[in-house]
Protein backbone atom coordinates (compact mmCIF):
# COMPACT_ATOMS: atom_id res chain seq x y z
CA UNK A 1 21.56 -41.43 -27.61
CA UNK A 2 18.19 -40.66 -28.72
CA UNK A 3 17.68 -43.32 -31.43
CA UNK A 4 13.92 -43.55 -33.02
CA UNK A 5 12.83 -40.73 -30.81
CA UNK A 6 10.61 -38.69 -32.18
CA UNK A 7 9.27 -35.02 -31.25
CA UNK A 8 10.27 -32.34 -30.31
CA UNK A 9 12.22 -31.25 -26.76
CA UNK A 10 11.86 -27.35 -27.14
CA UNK A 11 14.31 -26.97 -24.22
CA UNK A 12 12.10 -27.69 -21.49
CA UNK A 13 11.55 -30.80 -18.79
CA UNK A 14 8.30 -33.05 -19.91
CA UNK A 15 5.49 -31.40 -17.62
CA UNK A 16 6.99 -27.94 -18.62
CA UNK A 17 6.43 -28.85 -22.66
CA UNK A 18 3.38 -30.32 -21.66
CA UNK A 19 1.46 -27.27 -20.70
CA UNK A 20 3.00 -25.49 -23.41
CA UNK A 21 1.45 -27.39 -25.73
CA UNK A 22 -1.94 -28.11 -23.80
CA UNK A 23 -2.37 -24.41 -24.12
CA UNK A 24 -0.88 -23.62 -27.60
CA UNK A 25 -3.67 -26.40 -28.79
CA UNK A 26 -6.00 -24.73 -26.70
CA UNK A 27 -5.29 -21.26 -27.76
CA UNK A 28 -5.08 -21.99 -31.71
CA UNK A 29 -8.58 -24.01 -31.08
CA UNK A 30 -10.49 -21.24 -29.51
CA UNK A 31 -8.50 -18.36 -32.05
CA UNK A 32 -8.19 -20.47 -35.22
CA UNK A 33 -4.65 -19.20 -35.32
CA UNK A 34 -1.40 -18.23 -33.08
CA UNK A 35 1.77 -16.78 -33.52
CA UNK A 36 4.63 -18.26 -32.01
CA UNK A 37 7.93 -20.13 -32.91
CA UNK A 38 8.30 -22.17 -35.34
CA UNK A 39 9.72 -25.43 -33.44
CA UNK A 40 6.82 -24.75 -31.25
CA UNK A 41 4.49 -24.18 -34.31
CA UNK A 42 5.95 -27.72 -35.66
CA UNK A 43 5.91 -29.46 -32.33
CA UNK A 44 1.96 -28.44 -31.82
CA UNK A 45 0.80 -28.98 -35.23
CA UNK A 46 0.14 -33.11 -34.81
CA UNK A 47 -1.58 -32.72 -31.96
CA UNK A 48 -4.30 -29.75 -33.33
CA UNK A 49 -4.48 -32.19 -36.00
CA UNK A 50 -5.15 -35.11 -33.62
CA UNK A 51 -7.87 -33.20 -31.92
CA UNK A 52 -9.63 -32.26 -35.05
CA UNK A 53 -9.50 -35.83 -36.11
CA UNK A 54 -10.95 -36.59 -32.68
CA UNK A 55 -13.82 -33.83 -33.46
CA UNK A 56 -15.01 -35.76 -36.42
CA UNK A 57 -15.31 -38.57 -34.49
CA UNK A 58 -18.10 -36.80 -32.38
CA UNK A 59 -18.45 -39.92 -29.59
CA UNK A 60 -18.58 -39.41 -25.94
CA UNK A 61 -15.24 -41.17 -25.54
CA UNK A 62 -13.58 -38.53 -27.83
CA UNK A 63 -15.27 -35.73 -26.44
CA UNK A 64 -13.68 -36.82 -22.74
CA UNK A 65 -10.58 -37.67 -24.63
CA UNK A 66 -10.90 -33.83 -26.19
CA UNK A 67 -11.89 -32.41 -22.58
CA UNK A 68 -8.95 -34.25 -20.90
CA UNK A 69 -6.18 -32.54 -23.17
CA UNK A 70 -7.87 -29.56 -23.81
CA UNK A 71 -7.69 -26.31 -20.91
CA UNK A 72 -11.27 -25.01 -21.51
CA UNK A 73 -14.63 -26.17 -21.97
CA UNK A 74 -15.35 -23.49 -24.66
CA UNK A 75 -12.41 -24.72 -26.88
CA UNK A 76 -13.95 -28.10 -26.37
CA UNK A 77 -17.79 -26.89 -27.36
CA UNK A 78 -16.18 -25.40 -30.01
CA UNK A 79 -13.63 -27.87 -31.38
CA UNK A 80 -17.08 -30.72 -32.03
CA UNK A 81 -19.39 -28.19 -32.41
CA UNK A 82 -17.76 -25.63 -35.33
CA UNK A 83 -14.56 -27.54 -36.42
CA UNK A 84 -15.49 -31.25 -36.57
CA UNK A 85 -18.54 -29.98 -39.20
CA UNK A 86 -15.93 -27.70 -40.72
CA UNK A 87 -13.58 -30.61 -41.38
CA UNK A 88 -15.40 -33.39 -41.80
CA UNK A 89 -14.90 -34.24 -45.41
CA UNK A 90 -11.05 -33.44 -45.19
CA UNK A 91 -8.79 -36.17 -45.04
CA UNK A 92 -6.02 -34.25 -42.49
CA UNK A 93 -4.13 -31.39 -43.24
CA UNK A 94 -6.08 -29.06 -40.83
CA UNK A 95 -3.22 -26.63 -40.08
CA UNK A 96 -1.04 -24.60 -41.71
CA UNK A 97 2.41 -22.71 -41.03
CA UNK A 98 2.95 -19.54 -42.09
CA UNK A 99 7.00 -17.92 -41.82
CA UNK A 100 6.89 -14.55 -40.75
CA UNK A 101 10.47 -13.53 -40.06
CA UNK A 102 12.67 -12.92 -36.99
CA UNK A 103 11.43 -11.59 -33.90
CA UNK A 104 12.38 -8.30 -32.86
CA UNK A 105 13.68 -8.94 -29.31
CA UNK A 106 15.84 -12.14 -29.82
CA UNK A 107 15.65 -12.78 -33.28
CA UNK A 108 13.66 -16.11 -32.83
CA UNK A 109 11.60 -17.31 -35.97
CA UNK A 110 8.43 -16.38 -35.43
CA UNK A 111 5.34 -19.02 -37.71
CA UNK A 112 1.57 -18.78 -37.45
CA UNK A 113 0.08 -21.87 -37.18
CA UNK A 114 -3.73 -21.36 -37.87
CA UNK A 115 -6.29 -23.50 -39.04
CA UNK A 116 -7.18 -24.21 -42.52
CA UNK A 117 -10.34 -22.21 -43.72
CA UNK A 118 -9.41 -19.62 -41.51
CA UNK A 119 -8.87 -16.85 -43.64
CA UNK A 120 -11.98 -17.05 -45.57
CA UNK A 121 -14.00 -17.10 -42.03
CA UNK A 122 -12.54 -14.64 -40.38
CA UNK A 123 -12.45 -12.52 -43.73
CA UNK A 124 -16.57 -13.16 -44.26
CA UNK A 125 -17.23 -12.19 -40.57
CA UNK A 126 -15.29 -8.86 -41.16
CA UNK A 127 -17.55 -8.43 -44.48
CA UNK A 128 -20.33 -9.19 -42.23
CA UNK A 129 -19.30 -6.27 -39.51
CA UNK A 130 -18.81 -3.85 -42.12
CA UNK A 131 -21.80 -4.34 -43.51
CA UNK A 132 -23.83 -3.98 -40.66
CA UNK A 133 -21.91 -0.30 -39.69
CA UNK A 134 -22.19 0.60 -43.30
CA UNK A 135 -26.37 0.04 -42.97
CA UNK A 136 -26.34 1.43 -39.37
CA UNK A 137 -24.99 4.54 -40.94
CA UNK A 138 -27.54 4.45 -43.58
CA UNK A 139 -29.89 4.03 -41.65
CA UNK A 140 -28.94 7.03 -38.77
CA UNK A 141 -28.41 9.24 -42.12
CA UNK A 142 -32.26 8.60 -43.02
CA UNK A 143 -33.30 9.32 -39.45
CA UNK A 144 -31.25 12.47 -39.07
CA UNK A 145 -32.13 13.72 -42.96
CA UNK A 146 -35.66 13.06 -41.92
CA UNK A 147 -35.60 14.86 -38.89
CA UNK A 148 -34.05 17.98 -40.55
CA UNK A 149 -36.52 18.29 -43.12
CA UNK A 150 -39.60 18.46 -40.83
């Protein structure tokens, strides 16, 4: 019996589920989002949050803490560095899970867990790229126009 257990097993021994969630942590850390299943989506979720909450922190003990669970040193740079500002005045609630249907292959739920926020930053650095090609194109227009008429 598994009375006052809580978690999740996702079919797999306890160093196997490990890793998977090391690097699902990892991997929504470094991309602000992930797609995956949704038990695994539920099972990460805590622990992104616990990291965040670690990020705001911003001590040396957390940042070893952060490094020790954590697979790369960029997601760790990043999580103190970008994040723990992001979040600072939010009081949890970091993630998010988003349904997005069956899987094609084996029917499997597939849920994006990303980051809260995330939307409007990856939406303002697209603005920001297409902005930048938009004036790059002005500005080879001008040069070839200018060329022409000489």
């Amino acid at each position: 019996m598994r009375h006052r257990v809580g978690g999740y097993k996702i079919k797999r021994d306890v160093s196997a589920r490990k890793a998977l969630l090391r690097n699902l942590v990892t991997s929504v850390i470094e991309n602000e989002r992930v797609v995956t299943t949704v038990v695994k989506a539920k099972a990460a979720r805590p622990l992104v949050d616990k990291m965040i909450t670690l990020a705001k922190a911003d001590t040396l003990h957390s940042r070893r803490q952060a490094a020790g669970f954590l697979q790369t040193a960029d997601s760790v740079k990043k999580l103190f560095d970008k994040l723990g500002a992001r979040f600072g005045q939010r009081n949890g609630g970091y993630t998010r899970i988003v349904r997005l249907g069956p899987r094609k292959g084996d029917g499997a739920e597939q849920a994006m867990l990303e980051l809260v926020g995330s939307e409007l930053v990856k939406r303002a650095a697209e603005r920001a790229r297409r902005r930048e090609e938009r004036l790059k194109a002005i500005k080879e227009g001008r040069e070839e126009g200018g060329e022409e008429q000489s």
